[in-house]
C-alpha atoms as a PDB file:
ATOM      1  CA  UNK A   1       5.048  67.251  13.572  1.00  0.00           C
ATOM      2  CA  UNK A   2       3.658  68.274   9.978  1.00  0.00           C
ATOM      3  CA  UNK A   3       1.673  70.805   8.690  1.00  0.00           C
ATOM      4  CA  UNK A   4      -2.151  70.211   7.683  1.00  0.00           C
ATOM      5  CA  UNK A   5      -3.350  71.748   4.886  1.00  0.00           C
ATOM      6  CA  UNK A   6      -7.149  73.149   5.447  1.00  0.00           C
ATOM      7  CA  UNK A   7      -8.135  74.372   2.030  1.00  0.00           C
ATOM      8  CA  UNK A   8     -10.956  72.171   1.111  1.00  0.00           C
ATOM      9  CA  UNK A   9     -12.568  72.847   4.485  1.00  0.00           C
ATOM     10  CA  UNK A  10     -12.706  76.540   3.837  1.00  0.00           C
ATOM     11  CA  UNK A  11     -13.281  76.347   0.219  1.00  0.00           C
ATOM     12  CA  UNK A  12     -16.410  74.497   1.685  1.00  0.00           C
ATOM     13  CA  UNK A  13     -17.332  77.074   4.944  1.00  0.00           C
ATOM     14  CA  UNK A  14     -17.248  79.565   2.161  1.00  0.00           C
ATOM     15  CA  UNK A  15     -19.221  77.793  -0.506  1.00  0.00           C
ATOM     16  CA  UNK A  16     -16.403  78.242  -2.865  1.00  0.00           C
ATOM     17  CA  UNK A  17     -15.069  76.461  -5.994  1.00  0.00           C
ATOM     18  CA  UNK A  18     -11.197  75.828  -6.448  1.00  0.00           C
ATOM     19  CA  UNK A  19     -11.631  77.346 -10.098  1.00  0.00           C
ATOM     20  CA  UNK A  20     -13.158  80.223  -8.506  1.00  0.00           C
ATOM     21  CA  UNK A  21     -10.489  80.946  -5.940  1.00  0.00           C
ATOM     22  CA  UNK A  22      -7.483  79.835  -8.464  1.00  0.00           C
ATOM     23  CA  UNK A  23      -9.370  82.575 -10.925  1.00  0.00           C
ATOM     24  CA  UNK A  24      -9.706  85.148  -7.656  1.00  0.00           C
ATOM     25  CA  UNK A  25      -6.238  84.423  -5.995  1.00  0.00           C
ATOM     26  CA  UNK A  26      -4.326  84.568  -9.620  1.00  0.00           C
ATOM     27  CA  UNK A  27      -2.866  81.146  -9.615  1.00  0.00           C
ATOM     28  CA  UNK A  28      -3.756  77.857 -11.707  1.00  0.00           C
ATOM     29  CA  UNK A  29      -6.611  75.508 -10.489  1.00  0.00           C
ATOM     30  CA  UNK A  30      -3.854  72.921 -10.073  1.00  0.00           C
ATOM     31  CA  UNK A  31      -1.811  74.997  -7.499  1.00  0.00           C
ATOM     32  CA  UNK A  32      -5.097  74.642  -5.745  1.00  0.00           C
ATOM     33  CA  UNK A  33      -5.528  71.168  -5.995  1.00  0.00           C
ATOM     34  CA  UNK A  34      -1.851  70.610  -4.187  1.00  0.00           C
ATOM     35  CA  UNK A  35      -2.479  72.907  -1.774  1.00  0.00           C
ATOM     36  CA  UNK A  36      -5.656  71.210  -1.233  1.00  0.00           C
ATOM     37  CA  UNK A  37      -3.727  68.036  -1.419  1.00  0.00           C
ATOM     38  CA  UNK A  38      -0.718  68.723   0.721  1.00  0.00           C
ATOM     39  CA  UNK A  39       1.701  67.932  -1.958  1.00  0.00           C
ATOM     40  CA  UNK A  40       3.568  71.469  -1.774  1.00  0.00           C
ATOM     41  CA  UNK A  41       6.721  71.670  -0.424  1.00  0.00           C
ATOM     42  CA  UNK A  42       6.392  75.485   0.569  1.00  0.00           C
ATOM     43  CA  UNK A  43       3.780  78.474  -0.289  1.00  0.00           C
ATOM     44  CA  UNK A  44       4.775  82.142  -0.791  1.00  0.00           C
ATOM     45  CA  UNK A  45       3.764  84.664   1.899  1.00  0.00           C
ATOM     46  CA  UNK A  46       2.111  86.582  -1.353  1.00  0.00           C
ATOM     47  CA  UNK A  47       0.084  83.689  -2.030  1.00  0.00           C
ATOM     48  CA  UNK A  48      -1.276  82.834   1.055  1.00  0.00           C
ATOM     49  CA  UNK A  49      -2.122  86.415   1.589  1.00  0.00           C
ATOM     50  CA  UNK A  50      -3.922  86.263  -1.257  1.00  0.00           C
ATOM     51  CA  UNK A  51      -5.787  83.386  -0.390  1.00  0.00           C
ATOM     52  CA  UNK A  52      -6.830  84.391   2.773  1.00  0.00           C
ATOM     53  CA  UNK A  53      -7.850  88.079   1.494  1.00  0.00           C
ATOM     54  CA  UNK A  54     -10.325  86.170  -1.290  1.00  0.00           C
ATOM     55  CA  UNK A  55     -11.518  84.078   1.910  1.00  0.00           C
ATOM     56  CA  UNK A  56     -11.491  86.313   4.356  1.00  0.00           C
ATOM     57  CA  UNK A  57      -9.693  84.201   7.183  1.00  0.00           C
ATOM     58  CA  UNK A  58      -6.662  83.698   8.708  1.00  0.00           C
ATOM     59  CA  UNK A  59      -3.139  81.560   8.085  1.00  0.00           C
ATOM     60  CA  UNK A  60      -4.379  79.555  11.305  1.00  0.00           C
ATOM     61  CA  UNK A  61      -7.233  78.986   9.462  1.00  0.00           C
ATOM     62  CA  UNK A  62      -5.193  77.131   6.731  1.00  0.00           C
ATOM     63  CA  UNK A  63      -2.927  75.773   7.832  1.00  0.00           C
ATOM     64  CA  UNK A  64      -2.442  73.372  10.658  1.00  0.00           C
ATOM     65  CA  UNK A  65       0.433  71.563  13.009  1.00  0.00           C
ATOM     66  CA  UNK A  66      -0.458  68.347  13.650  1.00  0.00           C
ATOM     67  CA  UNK A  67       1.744  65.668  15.941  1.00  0.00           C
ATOM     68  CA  UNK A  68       2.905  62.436  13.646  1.00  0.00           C
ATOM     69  CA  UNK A  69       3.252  59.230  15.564  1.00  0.00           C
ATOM     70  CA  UNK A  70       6.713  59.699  15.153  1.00  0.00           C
ATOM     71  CA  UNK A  71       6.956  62.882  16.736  1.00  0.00           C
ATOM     72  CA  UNK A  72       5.751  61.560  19.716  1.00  0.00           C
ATOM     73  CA  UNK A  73       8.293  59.214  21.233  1.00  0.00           C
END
């Protein structure tokens, strides 16, 4: 299983820039882009508070399990 990172759908639902919620949330643009990416190892609680507060959703609404083809043997 892995963990799907939803950012750029929300960003999108909410008409939102990545500047704009790096800017908002109190981070740099680039955190954004590797959350957006998936190329974080972790996030802090803080942080993804944040982000959902500026977006007005949920964790769930983030962040995603997903089964790997590996995971399912």
């Amino acid at each position: 299983m892995e963990i799907v990172v939803r950012l750029d759908v929300m960003l999108a639902m909410r008409k939102m820039k990545s500047r704009d919620l790096a800017e908002r949330v109190g981070i740099t643009e680039q955190n954004i882009s590797l959350l957006k990416s998936g190329k974080v190892k972790g996030i802090r609680f803080e942080t993804l508070a944040r982000i959902c507060e500026v977006l007005d959703c949920q964790p769930g609404d983030l962040l995603e399990a997903v089964q790997t083809p590996s995971s399912l043997a």
